[in-house]
Protein backbone atom coordinates (compact mmCIF):
# COMPACT_ATOMS: atom_id res chain seq x y z
CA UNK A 1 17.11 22.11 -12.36
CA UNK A 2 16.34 22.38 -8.37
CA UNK A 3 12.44 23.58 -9.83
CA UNK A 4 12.21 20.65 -12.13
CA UNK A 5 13.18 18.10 -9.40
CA UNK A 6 11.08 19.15 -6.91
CA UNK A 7 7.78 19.46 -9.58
CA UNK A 8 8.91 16.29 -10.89
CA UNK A 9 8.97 14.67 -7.54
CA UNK A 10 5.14 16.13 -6.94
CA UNK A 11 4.53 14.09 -10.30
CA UNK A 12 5.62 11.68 -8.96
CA UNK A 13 3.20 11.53 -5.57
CA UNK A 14 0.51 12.23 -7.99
CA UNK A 15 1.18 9.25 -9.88
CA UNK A 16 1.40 6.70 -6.79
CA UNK A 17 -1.90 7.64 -6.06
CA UNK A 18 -2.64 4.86 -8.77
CA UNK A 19 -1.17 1.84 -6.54
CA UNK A 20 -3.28 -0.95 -7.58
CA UNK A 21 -5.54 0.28 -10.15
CA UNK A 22 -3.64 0.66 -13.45
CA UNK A 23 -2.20 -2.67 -14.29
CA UNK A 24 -0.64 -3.60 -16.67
CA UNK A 25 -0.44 -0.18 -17.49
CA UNK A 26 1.82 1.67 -15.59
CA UNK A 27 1.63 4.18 -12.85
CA UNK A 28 1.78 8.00 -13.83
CA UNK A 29 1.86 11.84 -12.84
CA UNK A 30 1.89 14.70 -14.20
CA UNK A 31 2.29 18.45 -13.26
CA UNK A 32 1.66 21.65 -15.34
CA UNK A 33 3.61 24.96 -14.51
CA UNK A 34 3.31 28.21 -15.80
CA UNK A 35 4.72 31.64 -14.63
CA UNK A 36 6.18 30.08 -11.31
CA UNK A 37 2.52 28.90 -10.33
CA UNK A 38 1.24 24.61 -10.63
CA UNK A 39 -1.75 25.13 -12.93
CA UNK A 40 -2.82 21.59 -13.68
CA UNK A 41 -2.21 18.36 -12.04
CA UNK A 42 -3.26 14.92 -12.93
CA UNK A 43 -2.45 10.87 -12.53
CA UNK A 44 -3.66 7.99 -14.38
CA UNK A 45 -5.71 6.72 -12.12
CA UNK A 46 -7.26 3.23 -13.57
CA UNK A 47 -6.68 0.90 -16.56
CA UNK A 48 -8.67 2.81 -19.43
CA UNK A 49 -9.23 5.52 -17.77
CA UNK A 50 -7.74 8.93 -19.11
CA UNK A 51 -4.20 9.27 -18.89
CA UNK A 52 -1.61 11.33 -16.43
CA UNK A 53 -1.10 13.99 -19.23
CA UNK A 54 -4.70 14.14 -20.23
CA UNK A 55 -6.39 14.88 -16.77
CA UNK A 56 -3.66 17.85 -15.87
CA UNK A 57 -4.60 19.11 -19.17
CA UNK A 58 -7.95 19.20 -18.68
CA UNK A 59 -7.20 20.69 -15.31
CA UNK A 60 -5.51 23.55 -16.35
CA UNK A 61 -7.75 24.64 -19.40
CA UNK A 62 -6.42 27.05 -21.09
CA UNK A 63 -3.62 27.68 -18.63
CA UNK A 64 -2.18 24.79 -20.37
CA UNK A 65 -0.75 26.85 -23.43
CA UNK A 66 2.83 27.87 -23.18
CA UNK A 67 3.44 25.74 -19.97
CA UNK A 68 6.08 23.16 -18.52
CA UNK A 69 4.96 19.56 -18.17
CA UNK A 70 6.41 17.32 -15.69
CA UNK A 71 5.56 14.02 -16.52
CA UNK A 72 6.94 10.79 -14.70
CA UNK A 73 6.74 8.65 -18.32
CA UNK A 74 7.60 9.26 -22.21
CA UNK A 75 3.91 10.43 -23.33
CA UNK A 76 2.71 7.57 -25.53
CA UNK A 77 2.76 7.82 -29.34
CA UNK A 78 0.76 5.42 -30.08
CA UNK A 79 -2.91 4.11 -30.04
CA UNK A 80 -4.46 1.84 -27.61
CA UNK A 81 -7.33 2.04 -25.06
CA UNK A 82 -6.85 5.36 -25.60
CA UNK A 83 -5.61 8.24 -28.22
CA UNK A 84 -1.99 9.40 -27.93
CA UNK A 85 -0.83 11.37 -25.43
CA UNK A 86 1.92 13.77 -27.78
CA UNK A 87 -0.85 14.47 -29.67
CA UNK A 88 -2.73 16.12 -26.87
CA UNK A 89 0.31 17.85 -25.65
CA UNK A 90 0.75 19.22 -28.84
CA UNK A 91 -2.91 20.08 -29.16
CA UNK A 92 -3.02 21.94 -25.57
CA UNK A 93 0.52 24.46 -27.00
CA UNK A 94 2.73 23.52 -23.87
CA UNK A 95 6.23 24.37 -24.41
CA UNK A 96 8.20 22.44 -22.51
CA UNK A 97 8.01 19.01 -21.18
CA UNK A 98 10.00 17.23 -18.33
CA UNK A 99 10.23 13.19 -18.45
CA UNK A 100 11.40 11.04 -15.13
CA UNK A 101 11.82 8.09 -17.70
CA UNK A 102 11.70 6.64 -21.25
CA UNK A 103 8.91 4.25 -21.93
CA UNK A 104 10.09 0.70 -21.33
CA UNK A 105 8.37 -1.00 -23.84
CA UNK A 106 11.42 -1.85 -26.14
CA UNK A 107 9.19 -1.41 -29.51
CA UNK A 108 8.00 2.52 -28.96
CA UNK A 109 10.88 3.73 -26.60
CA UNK A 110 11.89 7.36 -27.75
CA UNK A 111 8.89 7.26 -29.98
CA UNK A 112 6.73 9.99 -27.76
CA UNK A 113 10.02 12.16 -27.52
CA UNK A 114 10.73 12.16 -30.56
CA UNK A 115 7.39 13.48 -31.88
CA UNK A 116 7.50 15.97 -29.56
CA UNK A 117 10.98 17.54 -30.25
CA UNK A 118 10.37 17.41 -33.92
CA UNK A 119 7.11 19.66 -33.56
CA UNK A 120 9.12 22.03 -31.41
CA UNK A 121 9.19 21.71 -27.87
CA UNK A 122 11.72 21.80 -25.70
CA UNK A 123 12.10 18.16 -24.09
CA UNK A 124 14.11 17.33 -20.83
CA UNK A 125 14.44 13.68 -20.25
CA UNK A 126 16.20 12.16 -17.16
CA UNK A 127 14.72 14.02 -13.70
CA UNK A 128 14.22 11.50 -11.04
CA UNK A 129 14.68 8.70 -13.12
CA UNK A 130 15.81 6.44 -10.39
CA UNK A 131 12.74 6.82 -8.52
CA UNK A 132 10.10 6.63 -11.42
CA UNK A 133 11.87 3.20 -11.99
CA UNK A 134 11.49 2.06 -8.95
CA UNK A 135 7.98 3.36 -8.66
CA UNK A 136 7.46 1.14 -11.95
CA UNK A 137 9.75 -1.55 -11.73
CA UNK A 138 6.83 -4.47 -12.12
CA UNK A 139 5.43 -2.67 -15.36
CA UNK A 140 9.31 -2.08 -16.85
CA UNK A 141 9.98 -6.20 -16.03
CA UNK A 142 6.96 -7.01 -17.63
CA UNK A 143 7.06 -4.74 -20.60
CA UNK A 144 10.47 -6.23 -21.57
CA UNK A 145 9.87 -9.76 -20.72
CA UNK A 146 6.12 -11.05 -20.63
CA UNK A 147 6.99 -12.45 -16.88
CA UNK A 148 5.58 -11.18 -13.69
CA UNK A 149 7.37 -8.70 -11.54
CA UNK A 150 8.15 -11.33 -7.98
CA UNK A 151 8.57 -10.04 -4.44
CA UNK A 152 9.60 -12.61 -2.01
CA UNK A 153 7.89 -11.53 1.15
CA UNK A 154 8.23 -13.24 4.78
CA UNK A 155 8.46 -11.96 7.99
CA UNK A 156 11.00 -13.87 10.90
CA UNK A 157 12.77 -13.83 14.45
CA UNK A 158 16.08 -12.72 14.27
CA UNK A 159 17.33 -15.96 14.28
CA UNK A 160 15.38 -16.58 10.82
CA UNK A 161 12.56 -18.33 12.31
CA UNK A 162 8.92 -18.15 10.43
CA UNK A 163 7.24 -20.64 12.79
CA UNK A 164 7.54 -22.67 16.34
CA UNK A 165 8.43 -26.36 15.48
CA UNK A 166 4.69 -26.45 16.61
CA UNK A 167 3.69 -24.39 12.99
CA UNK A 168 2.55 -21.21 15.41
CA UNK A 169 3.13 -18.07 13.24
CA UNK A 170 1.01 -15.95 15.19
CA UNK A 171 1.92 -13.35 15.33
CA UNK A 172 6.00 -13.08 14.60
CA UNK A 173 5.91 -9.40 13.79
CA UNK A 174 3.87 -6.47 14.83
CA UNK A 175 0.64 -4.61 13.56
CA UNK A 176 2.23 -2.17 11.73
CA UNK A 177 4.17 -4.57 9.34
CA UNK A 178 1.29 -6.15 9.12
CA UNK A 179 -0.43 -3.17 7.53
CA UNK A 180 2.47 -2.65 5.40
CA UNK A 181 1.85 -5.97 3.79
CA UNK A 182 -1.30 -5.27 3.24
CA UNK A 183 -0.35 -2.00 1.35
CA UNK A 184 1.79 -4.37 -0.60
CA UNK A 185 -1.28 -6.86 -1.55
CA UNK A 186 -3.47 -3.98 -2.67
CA UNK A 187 -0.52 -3.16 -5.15
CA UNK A 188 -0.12 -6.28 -6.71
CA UNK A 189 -1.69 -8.10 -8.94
CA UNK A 190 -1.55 -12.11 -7.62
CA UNK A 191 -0.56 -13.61 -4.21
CA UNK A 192 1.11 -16.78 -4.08
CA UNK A 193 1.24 -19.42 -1.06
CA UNK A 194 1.55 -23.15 -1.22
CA UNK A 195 -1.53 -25.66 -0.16
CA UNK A 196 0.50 -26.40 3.43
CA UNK A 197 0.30 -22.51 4.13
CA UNK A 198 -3.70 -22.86 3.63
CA UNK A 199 -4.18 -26.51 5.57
CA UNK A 200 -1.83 -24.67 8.66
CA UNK A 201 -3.55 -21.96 8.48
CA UNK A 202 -6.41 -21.13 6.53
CA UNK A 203 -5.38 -17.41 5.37
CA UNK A 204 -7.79 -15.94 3.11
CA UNK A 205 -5.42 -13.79 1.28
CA UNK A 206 -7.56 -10.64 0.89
CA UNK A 207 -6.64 -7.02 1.40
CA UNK A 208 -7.65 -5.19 4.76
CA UNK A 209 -6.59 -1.01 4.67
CA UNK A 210 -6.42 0.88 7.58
CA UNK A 211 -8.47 3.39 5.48
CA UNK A 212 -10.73 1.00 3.85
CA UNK A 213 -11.39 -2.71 2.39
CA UNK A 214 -8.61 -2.42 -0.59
CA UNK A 215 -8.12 -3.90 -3.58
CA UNK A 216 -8.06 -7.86 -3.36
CA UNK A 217 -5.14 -9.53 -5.65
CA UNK A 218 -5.85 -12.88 -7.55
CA UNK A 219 -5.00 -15.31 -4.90
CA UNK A 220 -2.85 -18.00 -6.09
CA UNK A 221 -2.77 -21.68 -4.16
CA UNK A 222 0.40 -24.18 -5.64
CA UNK A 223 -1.26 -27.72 -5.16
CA UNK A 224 -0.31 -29.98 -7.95
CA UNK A 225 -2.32 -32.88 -5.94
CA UNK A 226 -5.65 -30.82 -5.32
CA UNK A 227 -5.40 -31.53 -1.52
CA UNK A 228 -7.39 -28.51 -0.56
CA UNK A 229 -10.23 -28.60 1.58
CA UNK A 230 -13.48 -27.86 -0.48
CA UNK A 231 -14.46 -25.87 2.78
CA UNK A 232 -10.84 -23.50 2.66
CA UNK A 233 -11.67 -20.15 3.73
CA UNK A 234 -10.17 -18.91 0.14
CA UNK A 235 -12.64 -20.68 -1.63
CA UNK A 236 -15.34 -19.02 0.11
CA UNK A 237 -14.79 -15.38 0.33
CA UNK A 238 -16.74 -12.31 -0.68
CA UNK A 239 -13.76 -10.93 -2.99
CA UNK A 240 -13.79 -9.31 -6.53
CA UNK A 241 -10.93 -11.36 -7.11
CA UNK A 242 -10.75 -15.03 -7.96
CA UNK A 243 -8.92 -18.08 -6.44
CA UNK A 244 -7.01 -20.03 -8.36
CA UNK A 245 -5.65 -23.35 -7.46
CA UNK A 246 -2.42 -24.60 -9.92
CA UNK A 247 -2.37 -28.44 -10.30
CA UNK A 248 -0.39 -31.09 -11.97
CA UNK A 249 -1.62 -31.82 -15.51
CA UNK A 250 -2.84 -35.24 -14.25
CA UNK A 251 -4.78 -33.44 -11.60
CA UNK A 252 -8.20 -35.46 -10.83
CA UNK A 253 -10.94 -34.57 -12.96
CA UNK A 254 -13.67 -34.68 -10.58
CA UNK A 255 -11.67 -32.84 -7.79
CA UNK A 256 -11.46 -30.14 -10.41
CA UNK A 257 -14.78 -29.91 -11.14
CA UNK A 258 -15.52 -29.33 -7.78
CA UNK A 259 -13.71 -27.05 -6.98
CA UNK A 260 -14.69 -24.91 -10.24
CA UNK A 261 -18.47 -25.17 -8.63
CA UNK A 262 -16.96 -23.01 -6.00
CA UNK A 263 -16.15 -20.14 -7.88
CA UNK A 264 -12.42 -20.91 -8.28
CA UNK A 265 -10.19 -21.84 -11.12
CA UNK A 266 -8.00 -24.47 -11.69
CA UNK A 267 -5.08 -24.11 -14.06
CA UNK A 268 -3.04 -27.46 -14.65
CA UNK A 269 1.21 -26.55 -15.11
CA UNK A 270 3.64 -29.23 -15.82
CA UNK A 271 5.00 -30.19 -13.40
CA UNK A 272 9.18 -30.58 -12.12
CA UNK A 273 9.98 -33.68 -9.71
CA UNK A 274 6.13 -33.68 -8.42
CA UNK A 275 5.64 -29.87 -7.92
CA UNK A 276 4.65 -27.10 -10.03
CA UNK A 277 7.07 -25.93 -12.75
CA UNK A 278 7.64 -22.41 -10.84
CA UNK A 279 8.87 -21.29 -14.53
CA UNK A 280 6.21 -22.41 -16.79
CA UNK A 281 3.74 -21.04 -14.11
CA UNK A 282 5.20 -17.53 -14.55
CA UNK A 283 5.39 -17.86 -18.05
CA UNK A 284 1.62 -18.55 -18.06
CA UNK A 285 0.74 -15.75 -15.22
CA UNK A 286 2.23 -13.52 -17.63
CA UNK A 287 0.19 -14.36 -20.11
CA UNK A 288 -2.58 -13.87 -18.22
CA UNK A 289 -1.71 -10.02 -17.99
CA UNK A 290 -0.55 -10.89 -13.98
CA UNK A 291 2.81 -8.06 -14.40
CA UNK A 292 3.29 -8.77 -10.26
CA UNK A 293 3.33 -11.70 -7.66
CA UNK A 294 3.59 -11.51 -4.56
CA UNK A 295 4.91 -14.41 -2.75
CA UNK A 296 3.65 -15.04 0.69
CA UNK A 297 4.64 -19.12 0.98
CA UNK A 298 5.88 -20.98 3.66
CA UNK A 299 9.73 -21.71 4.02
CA UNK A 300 9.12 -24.93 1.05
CA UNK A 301 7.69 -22.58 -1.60
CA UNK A 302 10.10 -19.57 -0.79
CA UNK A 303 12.96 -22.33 -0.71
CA UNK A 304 11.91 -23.03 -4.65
CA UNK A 305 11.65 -19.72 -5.72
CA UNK A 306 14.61 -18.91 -4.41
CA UNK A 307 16.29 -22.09 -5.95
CA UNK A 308 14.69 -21.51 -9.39
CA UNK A 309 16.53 -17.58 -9.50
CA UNK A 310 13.02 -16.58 -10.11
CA UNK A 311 12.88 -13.82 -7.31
CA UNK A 312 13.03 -10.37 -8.41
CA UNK A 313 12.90 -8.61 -5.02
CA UNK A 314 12.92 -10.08 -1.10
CA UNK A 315 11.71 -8.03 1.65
CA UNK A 316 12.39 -9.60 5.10
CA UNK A 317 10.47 -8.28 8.27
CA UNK A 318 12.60 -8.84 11.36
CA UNK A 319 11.01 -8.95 14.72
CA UNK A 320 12.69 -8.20 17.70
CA UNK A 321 12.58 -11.41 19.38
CA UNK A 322 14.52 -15.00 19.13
CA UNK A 323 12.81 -18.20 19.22
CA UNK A 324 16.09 -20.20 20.36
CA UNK A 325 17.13 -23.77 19.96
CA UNK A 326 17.00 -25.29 16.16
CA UNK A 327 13.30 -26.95 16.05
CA UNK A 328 11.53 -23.60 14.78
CA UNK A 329 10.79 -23.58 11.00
CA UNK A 330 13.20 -21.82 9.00
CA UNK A 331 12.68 -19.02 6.28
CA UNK A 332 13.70 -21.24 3.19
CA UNK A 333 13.14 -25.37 2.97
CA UNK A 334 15.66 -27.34 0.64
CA UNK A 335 19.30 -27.59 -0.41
CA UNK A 336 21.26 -24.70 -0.74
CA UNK A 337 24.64 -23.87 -2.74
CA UNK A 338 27.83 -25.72 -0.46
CA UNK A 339 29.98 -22.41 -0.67
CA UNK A 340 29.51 -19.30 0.69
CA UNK A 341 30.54 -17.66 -2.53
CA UNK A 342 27.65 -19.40 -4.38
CA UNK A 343 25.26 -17.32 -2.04
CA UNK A 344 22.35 -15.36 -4.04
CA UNK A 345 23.80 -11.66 -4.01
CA UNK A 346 21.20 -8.78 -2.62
CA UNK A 347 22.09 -5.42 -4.17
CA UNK A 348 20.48 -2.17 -3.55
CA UNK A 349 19.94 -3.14 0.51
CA UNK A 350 17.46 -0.52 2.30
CA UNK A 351 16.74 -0.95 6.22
CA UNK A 352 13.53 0.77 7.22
CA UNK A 353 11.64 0.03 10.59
CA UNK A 354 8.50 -0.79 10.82
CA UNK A 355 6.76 -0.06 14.63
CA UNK A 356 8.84 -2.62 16.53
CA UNK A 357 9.58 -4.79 13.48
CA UNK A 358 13.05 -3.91 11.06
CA UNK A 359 12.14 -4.29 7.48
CA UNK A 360 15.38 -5.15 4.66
CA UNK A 361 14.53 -5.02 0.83
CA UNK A 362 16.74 -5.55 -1.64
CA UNK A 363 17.29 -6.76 -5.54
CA UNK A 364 18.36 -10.58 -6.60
CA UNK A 365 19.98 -10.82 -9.92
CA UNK A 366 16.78 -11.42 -11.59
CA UNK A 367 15.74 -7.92 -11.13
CA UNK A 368 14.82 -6.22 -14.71
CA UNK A 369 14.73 -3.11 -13.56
């Protein structure tokens, strides 16, 4: 059991090699073992590309026969971009295969298992399951639900203060959180801020590695009344990933069209009390194959998500400093509950610094995980 934790846990590394290439599919290792010795490895490492159990096949050859697998999902049983993965496993005579997790998807859950054990081999399911979960909580939400995995992001003084009462936010918190959310935007699919975070600041939401450019997420603006500046730094950028801007239905026609001429794309939401219906907008993200959002607004926008219990995760940067007095602007904007009992519960708290900077994370009831 020690052995298949710790080749599980390699799978595991393998697999998060795939941060921000394989959506919606999910994130995958595997590890072949024979005799003692690691004689294939692979990871899935892009939507249509070959899968985790396929490439450490192919890298082990005929090493393959007779071997463990340690795989961080339930092969697939089934068709889609490409053949099944039990059937390969079958095909390449491994013995024995180790699963992290069951496959999510509520319609073909035990299916891959299943096939296996009733051709013979030995299947262990269970080993790190915790952390492959975590690893692919976004895909498991979305899988179950058709909704978009949503991290509540913002970074504060430790008196909860985004912002001067003059709107400075430059910087609160250091370099290195700031390259951690970076990380974070080249894992996710969409980026969310409201159209007062763009006219205060003009962000152009883009990814910037340490190690290279990244992987830009769709780069979602909330303005039901199409106030944004034609010239907004977002709508102007040398990105392989679009803008879109989400409007009222009633949004001005012309406005819209020019906009559009700019490369972006407007998608009109109902709207709830003159803002965008946070609800039916992840409803339609979802359909639009977005499985994560990450949510970068101002204290108005994180205020609403908050409010709407649409938050799956929060992760709070904490700088060490304190602006003082009450005129700075605060993390959320908007009524909240009159009791302390009627707080929104954070489960699962880890504490983490980051340089100078703490960082908390933790689960809202929403979680579907």
């Amino acid at each position: 059991m020690r052995d298949d934790t710790r080749y599980m846990r390699l799978a595991l590394e393998l697999a998060a090699r795939g941060t921000g290439y394989t959506s919606p599919n999910p994130m995958v290792g595997a590890v072949l073992v024979k005799d003692g010795r690691i004689v294939g490895r692979g990871y899935h490492r892009k939507v249509g590309g070959p899968h985790a159990e396929v490439e450490a096949i192919r890298d082990a050859g005929p090493e393959a026969r007779g071997a463990t697998m340690y795989v961080t999902l339930e092969p697939c049983n089934h068709h889609g971009r490409t053949p099944p993965c039990s059937e390969a496993v079958l095909a390449a005579g491994i013995s024995r295969v180790v699963v992290a997790m069951e496959d999510p998807n509520p319609h073909v859950t035990g299916g891959g298992l299943r096939r296996l054990q009733d051709s013979g081999i030995e299947v262990v399911c269970g080993v790190c399951r915790e952390e492959a979960r975590r690893l692919n909580e976004a895909f498991i939400k979305y899988v179950r639900t058709g909704l978009p995995w949503v991290v509540l992001k913002s970074a504060m003084t430790l008196d909860g203060r985004i912002a001067t009462a003059s709107g400075d936010a430059r910087w609160v918190t250091g370099a290195g959180a700031r390259a951690l959310v970076h990380r974070l935007r080249h894992g996710t699919d969409a980026i969310l801020v409201g159209i007062g975070t763009v006219q205060a600041d003009d962000p152009s939401l883009t990814t910037r590695l340490e190690e290279g450019k990244g992987r830009d997420p769709i780069r979602i603006i909330l303005d039901s009344g199409l106030k944004i500046d034609p010239d907004a730094r977002v709508l102007h950028l040398d990105s392989d990933a679009p803008t879109w801007i989400v409007c009222g239905p009633g949004a001005d026609q012309e406005k819209m069209k020019r906009l559009s001429r700019t490369g972006a794309r407007c998608l009109a939401v109902d709207l709830d009390r003159g803002r965008v219906d946070l609800k039916v907008l992840l409803r339609r993200l979802g359909s639009e194959q977005v499985t994560s959002l990450l949510v970068e607004g101002g204290a108005t926008v994180s205020g609403s998500f908050l409010a709407s219990g649409l938050v799956d995760k929060v992760m709070f940067f904490y700088a060490p400093k304190i602006l003082g007095g009450d005129d700075g602007v605060p993390v959320c904007r908007g009524r909240g509950p009159d009791k302390m009992n009627d707080c929104l519960p954070v489960r699962n708290l880890r504490l983490s610094q980051v340089g100078d900077d703490i960082l908390v994370e933790g689960y809202l009831p929403a979680a579907e995980i």
